[in-house]
Each structure stands twice: as C-alpha cells, then as structure tokens.
C-alpha atoms as a PDB file:
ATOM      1  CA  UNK A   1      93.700 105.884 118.679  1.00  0.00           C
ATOM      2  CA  UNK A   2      94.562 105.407 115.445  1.00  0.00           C
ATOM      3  CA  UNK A   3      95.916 101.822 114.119  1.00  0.00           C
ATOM      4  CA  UNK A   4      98.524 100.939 112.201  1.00  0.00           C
ATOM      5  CA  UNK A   5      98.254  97.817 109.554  1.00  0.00           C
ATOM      6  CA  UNK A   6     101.742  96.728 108.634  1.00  0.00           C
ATOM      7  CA  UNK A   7     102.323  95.772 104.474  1.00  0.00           C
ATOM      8  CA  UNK A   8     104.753  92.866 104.635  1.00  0.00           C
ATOM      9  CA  UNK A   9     103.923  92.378 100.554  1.00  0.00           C
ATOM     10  CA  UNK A  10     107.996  93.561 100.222  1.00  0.00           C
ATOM     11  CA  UNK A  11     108.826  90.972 102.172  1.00  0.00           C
ATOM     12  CA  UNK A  12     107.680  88.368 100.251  1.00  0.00           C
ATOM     13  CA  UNK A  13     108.880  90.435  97.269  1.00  0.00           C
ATOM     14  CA  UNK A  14     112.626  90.070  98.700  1.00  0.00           C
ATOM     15  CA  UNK A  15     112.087  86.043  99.046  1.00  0.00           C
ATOM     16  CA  UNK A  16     110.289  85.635  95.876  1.00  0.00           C
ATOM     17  CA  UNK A  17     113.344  87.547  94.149  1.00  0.00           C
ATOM     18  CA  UNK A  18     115.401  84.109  95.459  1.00  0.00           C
ATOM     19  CA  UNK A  19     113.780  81.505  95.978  1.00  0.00           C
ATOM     20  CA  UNK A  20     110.451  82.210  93.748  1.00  0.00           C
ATOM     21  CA  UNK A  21     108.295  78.353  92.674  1.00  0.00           C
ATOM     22  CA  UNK A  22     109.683  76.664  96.131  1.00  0.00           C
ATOM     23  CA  UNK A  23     108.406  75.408  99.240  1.00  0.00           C
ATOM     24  CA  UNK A  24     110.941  77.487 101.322  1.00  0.00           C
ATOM     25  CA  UNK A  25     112.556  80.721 101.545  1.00  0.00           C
ATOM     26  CA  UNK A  26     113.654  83.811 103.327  1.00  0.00           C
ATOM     27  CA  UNK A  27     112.822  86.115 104.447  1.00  0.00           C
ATOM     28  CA  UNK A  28     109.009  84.507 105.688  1.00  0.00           C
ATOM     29  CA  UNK A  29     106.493  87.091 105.655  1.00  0.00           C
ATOM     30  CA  UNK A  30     104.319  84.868 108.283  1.00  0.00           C
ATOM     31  CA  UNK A  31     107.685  85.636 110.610  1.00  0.00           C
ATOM     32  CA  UNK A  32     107.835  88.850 109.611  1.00  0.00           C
ATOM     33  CA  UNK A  33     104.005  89.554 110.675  1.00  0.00           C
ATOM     34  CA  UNK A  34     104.758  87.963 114.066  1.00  0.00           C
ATOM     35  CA  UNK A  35     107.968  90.708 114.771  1.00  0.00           C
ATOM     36  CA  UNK A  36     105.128  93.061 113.425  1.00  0.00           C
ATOM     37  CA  UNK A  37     102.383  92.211 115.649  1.00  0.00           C
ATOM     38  CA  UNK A  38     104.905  92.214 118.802  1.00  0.00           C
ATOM     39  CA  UNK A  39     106.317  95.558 117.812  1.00  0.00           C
ATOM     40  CA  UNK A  40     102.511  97.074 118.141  1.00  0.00           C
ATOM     41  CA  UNK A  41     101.122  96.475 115.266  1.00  0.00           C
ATOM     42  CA  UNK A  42      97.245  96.720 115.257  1.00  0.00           C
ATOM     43  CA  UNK A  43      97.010  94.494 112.148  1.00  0.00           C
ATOM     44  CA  UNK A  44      98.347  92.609 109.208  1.00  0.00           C
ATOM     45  CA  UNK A  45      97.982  93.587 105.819  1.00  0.00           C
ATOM     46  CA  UNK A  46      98.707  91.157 102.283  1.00  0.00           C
ATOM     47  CA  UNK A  47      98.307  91.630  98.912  1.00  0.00           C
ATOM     48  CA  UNK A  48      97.263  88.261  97.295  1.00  0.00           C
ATOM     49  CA  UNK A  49      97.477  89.436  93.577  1.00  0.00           C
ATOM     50  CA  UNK A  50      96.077  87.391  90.429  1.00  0.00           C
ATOM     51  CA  UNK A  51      99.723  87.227  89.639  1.00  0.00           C
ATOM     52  CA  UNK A  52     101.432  85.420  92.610  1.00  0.00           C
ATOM     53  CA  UNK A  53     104.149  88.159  92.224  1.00  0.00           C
ATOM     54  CA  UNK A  54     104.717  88.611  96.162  1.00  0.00           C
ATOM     55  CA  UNK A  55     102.465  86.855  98.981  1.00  0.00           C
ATOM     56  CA  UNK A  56     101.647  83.287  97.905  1.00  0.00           C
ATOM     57  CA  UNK A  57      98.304  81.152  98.834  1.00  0.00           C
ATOM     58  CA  UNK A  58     100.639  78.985 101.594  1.00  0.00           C
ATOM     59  CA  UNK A  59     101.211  82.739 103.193  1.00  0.00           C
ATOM     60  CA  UNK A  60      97.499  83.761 103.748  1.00  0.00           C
ATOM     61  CA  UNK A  61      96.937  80.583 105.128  1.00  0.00           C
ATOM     62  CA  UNK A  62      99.632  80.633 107.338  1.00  0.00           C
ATOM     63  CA  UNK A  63      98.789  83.778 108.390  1.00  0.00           C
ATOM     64  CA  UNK A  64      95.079  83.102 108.959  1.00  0.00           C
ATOM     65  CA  UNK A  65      97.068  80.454 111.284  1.00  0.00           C
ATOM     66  CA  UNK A  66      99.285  82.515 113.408  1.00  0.00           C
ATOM     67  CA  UNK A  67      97.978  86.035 113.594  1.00  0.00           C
ATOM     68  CA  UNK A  68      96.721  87.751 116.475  1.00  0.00           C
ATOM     69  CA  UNK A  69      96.114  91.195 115.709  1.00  0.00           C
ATOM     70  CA  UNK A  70      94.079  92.076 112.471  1.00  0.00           C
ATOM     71  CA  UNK A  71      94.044  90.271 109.334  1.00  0.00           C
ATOM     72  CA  UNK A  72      93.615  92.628 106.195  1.00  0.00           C
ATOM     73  CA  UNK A  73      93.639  90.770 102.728  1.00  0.00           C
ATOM     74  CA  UNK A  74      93.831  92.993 100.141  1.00  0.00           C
ATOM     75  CA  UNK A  75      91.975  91.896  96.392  1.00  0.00           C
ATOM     76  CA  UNK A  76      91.177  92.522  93.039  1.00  0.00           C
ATOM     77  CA  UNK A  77      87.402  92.002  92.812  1.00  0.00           C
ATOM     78  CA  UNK A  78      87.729  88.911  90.628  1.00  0.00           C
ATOM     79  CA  UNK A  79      85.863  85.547  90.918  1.00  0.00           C
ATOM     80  CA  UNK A  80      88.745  83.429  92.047  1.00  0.00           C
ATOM     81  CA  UNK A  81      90.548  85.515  95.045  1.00  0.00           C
ATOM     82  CA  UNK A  82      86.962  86.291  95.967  1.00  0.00           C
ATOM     83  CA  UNK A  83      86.445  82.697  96.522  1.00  0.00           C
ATOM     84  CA  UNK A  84      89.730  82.145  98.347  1.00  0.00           C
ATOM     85  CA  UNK A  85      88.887  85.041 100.751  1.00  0.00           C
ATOM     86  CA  UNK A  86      85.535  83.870 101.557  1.00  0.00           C
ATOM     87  CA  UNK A  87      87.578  80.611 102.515  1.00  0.00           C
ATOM     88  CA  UNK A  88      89.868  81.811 104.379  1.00  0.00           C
ATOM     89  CA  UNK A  89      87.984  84.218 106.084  1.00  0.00           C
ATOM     90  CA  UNK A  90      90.084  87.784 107.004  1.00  0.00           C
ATOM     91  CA  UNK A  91      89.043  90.227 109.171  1.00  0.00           C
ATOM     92  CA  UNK A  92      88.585  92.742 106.379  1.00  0.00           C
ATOM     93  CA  UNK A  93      89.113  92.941 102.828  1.00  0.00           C
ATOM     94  CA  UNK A  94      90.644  95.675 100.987  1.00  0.00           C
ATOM     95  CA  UNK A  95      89.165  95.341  97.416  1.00  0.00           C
ATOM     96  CA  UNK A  96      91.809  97.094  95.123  1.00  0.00           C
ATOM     97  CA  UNK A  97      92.597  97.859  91.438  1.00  0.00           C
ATOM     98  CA  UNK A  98      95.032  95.478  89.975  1.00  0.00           C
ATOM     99  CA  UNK A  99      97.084  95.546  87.060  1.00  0.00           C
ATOM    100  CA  UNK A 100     100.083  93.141  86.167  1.00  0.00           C
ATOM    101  CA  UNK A 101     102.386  95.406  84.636  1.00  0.00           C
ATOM    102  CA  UNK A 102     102.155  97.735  87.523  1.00  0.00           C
ATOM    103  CA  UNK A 103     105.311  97.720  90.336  1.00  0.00           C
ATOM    104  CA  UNK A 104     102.645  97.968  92.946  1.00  0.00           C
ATOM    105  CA  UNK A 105      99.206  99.321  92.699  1.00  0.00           C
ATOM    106  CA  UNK A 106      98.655 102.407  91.090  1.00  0.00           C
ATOM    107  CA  UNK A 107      95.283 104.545  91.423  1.00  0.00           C
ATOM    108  CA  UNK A 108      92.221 103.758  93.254  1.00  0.00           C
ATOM    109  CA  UNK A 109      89.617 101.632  92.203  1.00  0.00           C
ATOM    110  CA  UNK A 110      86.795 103.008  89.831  1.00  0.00           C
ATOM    111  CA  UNK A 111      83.659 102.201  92.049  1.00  0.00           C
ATOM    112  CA  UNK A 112      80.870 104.130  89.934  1.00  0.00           C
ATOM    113  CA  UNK A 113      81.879 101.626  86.938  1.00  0.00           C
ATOM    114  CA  UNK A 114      81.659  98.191  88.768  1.00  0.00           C
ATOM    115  CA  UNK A 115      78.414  99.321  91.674  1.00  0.00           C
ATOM    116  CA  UNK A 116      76.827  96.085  90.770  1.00  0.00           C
ATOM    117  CA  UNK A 117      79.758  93.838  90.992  1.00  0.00           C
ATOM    118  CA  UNK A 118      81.036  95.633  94.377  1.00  0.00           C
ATOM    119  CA  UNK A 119      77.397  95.559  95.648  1.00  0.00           C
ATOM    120  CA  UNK A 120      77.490  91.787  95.119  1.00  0.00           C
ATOM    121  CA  UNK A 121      80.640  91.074  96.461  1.00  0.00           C
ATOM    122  CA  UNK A 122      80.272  93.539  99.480  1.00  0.00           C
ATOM    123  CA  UNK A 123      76.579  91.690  99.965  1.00  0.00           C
ATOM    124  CA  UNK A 124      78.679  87.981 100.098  1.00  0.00           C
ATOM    125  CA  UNK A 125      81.441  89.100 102.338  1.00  0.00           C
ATOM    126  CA  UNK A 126      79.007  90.664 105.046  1.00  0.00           C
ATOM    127  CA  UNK A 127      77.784  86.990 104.856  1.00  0.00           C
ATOM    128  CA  UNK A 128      80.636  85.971 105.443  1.00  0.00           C
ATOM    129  CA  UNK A 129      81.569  88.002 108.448  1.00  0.00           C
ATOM    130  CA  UNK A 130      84.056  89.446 106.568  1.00  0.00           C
ATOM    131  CA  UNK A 131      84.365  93.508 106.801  1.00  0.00           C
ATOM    132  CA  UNK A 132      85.171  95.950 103.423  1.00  0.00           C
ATOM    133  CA  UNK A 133      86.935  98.377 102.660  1.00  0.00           C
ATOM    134  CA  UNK A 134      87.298  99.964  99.149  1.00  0.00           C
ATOM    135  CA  UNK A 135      90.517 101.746  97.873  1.00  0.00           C
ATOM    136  CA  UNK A 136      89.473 104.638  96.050  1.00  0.00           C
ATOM    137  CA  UNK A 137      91.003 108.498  95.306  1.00  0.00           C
ATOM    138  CA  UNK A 138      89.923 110.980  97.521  1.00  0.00           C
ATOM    139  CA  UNK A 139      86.568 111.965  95.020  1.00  0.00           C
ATOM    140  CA  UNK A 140      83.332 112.777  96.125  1.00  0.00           C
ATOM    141  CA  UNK A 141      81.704 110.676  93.270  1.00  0.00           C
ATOM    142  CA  UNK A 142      83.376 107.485  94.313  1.00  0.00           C
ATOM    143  CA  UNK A 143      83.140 107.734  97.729  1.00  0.00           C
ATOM    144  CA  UNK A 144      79.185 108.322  97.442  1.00  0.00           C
ATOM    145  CA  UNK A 145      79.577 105.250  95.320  1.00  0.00           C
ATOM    146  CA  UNK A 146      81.528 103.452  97.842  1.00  0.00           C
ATOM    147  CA  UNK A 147      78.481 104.292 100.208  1.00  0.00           C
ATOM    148  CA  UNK A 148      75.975 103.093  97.565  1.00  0.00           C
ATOM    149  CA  UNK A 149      77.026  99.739  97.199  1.00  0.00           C
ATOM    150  CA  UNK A 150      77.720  98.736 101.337  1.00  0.00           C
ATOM    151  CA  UNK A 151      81.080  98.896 101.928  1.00  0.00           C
ATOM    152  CA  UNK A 152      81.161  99.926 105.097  1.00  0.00           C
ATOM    153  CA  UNK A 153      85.241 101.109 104.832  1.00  0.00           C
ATOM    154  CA  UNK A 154      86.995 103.339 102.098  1.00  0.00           C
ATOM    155  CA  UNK A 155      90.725 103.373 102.128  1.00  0.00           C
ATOM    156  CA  UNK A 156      92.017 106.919 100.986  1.00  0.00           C
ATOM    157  CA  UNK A 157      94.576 106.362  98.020  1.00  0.00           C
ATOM    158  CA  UNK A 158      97.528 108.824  99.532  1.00  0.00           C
ATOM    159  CA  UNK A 159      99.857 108.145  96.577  1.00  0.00           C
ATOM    160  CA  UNK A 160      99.034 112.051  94.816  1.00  0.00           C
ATOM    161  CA  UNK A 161      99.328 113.892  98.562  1.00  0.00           C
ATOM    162  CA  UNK A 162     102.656 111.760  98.936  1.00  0.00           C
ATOM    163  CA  UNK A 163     103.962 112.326  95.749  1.00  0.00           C
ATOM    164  CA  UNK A 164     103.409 115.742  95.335  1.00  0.00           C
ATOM    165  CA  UNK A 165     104.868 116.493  99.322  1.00  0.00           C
ATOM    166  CA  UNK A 166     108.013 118.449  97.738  1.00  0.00           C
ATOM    167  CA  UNK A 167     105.931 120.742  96.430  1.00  0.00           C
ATOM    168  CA  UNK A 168     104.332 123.123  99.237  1.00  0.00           C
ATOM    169  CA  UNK A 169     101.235 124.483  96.310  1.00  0.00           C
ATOM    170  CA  UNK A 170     100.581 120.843  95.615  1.00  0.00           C
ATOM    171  CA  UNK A 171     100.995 119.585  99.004  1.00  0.00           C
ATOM    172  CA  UNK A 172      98.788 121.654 100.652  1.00  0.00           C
ATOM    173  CA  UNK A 173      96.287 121.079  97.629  1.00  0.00           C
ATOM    174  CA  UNK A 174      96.493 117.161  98.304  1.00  0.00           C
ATOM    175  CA  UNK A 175      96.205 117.594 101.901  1.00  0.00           C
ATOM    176  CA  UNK A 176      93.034 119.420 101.321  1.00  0.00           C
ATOM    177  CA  UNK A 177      91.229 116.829  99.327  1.00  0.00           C
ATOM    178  CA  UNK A 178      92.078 114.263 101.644  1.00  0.00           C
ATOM    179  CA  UNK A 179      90.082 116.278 104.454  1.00  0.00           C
ATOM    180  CA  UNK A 180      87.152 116.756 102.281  1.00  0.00           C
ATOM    181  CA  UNK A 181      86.950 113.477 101.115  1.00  0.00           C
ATOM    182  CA  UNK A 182      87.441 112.389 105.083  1.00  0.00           C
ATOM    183  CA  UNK A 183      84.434 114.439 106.237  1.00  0.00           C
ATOM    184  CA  UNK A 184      82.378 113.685 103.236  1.00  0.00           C
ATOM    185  CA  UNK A 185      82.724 109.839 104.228  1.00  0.00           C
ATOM    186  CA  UNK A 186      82.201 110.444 107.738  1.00  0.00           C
ATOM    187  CA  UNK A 187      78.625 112.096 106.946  1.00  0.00           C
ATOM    188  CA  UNK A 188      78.485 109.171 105.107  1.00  0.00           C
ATOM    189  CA  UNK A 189      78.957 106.448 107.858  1.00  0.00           C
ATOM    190  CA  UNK A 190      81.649 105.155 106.316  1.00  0.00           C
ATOM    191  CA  UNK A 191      85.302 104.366 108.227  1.00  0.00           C
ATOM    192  CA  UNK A 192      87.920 105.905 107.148  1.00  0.00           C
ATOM    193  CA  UNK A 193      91.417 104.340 106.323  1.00  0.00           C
ATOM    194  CA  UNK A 194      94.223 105.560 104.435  1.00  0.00           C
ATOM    195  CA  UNK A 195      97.442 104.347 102.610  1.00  0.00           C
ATOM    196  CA  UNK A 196      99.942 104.456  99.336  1.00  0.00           C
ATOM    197  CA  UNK A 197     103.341 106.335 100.010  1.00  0.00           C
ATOM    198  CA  UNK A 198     103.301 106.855 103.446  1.00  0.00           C
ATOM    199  CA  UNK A 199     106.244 107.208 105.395  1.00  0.00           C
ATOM    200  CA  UNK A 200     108.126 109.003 108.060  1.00  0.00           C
ATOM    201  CA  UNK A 201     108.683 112.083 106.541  1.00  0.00           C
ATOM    202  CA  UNK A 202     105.165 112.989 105.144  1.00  0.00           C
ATOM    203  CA  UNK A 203     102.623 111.221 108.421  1.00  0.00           C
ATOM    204  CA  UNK A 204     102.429 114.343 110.434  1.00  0.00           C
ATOM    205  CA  UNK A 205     101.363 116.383 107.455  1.00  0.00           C
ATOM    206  CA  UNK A 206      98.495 113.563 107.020  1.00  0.00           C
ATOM    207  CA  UNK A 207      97.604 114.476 110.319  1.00  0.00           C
ATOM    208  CA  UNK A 208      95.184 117.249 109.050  1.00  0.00           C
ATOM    209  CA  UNK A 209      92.697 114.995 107.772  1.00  0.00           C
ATOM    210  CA  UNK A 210      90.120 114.058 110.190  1.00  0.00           C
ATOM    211  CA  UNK A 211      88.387 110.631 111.074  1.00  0.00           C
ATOM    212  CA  UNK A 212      91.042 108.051 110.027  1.00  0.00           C
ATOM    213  CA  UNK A 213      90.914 105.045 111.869  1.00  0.00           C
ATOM    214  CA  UNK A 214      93.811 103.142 110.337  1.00  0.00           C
ATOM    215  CA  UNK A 215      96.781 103.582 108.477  1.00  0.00           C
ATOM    216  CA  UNK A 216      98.174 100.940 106.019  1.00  0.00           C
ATOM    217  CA  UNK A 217     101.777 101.400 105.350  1.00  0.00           C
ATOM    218  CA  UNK A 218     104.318  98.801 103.834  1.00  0.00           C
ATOM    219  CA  UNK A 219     107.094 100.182 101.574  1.00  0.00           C
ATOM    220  CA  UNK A 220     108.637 102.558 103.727  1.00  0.00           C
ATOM    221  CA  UNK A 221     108.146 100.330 107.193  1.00  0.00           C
ATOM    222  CA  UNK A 222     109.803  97.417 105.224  1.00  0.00           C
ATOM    223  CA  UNK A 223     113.293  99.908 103.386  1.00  0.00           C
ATOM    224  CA  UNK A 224     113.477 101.182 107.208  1.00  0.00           C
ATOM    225  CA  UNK A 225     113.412  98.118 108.682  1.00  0.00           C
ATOM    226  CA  UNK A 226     116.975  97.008 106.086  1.00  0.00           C
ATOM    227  CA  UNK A 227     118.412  99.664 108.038  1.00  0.00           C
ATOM    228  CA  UNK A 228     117.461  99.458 111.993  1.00  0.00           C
ATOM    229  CA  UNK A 229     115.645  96.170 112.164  1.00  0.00           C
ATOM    230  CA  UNK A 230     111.520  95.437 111.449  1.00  0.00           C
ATOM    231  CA  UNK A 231     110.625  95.784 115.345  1.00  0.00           C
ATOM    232  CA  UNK A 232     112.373  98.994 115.114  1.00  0.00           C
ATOM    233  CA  UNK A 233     111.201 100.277 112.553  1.00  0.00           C
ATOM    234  CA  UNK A 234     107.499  99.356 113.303  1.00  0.00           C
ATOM    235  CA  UNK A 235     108.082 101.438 116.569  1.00  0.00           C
ATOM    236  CA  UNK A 236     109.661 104.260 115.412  1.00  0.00           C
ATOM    237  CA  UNK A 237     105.662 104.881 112.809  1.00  0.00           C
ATOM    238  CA  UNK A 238     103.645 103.963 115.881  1.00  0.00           C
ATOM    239  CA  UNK A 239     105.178 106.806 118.108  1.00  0.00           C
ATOM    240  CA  UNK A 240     104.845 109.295 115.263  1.00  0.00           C
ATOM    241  CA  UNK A 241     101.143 108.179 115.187  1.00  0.00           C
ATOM    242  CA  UNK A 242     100.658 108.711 118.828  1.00  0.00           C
ATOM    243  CA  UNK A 243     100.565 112.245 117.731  1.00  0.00           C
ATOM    244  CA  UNK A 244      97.534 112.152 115.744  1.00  0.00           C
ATOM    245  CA  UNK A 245      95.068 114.040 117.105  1.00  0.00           C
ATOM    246  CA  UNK A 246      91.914 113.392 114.615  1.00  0.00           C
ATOM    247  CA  UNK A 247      93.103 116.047 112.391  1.00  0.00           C
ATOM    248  CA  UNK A 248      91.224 119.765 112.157  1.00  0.00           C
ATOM    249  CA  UNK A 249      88.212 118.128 113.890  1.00  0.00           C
ATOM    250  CA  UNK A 250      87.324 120.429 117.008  1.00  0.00           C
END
C-alpha cells in the first residue's frame, strides 16, 4: 500500500505570517497533524529549517509528543539540526538542500559532493535508531551515491515531472526518469519515496513509476484543505492513492 506523509510546513507558514516571535498562534500545526493522522494519514512530515521561517523547535517537540502515525523531520545536514534530531529522535529523517532565499526547497541535494559528511551523519542516525532518507533528482550518479554512503531511503525530487505536466513531450520525459531512477534504487536496496509538487491533478500520472513506498505531499493538501476542510482534503489524496498499483512493475 502506498503511504501518504502529510507536509503541514504551510501551516505553520500561515501562523508565522501573524503571530511570528510568540508563544501562541493559529493555526497549530501540532493540531493540524492530529486532523491529519485521523483523516488516514500514514505519517507526519516537518521542515525544521536553519531559518525558523515555518515549523518552530516548540512544534517538533510537540509533535514528538502527540503523534501516532510516523514522524518525518526533514533537515539540512548541518551540525546544529543534526543535534536537535538526534534529540528528539523521529522516525526518519529527510536530509534536504536548504537555502534561505528559497520559497521552499528547490532541487535535490548534491550527494556525490558531501559522501563523507552524509556517510557520517547517516552512520550517527542508524545509532540513533533513527531511519534516512535522502532527497535527491532522479540521477543515476546520486542515487548510487545515496547507496554509497547508507542511507537506506532516497526521496525522488518530483518538482521537474510536476512542473513540466502541461507539456505532454516533457511530461512523459519526466515520468520516464522517475521510473528509471525507481528501478535503479530498487536494485539498489534502497526505499523509495517521492515528493515536490504533487497534487491532485498530476498523482495518477506518477503512478507509472514503480516501487514507491511513500508519498510526501504538503502544498497542495494544505491550498485544498482552505477550500473543503484538512480532513477532507487528506481523504480526497488517500483515495486517489488507493489506485496505485506499483507502477509498470509486472
């Protein structure tokens, strides 16, 4: 079955906009989660970015409190968030590329020129009990890479197949590196997740590529949910997933 881990970064975005340096504010992300995680939602999924911008320290914590279902905390590979992660103790880690004059993150992360920094922090977190996964474009170099170093997850950056889905050339083109870059992983022993501009419109193209085991979607869960309501809208993505069929594996 394939799972779906529900962003609530926007949701923190949409309090911070307010009510940004104080104790309180709505909307709560940790109360968002919990609408998430009785809606059907296989997991939880943060951002917890150098710059504060969205999801603050008291919200991981809080989290780490309250949730049931799985805890993803995504992260730039830097010294400090590594420390707070291997405090707080997620399920999994997402280790990400971060920029602060980015809107949200752009590209995946560039495993073949950080191995030994990645093989360190992948080598603490198993430790830890603390699964990776590793956000990188659907290459063959970095996903080898991603191998190399022990991460025993990739996350498939979908932002090029979901910004090029107007285009049918493109589209198909995008679709087809995703289910190379799926099988190559697989051979690999690596899970496979995938996220970056998913939404409603685009999933059941994604359905071509094979092995994915979760799907990571936040931006377009989060603008549905302003117009039918967050349980709703969490619904309404898991019963298009129910269709996924492990893509053109036989």
């Amino acid at each position: 079955m394939l799972k779906l881990g529900v962003n609530i970064d926007h949701v923190a975005t949409l309090r911070e906009a307010r009510y940004r340096g104080r104790e309180t504010g709505e909307p709560d992300p940790v109360e968002a989660a919990a609408v998430c995680e009785s809606a059907g939602a296989h997991g939880i999924t943060v951002h917890l970015r150098k710059d504060r911008r969205h999801i603050q320290d008291k919200d991981v914590w809080k989290l780490k409190e309250t949730l049931k279902t799985r805890f993803n905390l995504e992260m730039a590979n830097k010294p400090e968030i590594i420390e707070i992660a291997l405090k707080l103790g997620p399920d999994i880690v997402c280790i990400v590329p971060e920029n602060r004059i980015e809107v949200t993150t752009e590209g995946g992360l560039d495993v073949l020129a950080q191995k030994e920094s990645l093989r360190e922090t992948c080598a603490r977190m198993k430790d830890a009990g603390i699964e990776v996964s590793l956000f990188i474009t659907p290459d063959p170099e970095q996903i080898k890479a991603a191998a190399e170093v022990g991460a025993p997850f990739i996350e498939l950056h979908t932002g090029a197949f979901a910004e090029s889905f107007h285009d049918e050339k493109l589209r198909l083109t995008e679709t087809e590196r995703l289910v190379n870059a799926a099988g190559l992983a697989h051979s690999l022993e690596l899970n496979v997740n995938a996220g970056h501009g998913l939404n409603y419109r685009n999933l059941r193209t994604l359905f071509h590529v094979p092995f994915l085991k979760e799907l990571n979607i936040g931006h377009s869960i989060i603008s549905r949910a302003v117009c039918v309501g967050l349980d709703s809208a969490v619904r309404e993505m898991l019963e298009i997933m129910k269709e996924y069929k492990g893509g053109d594996v036989e």
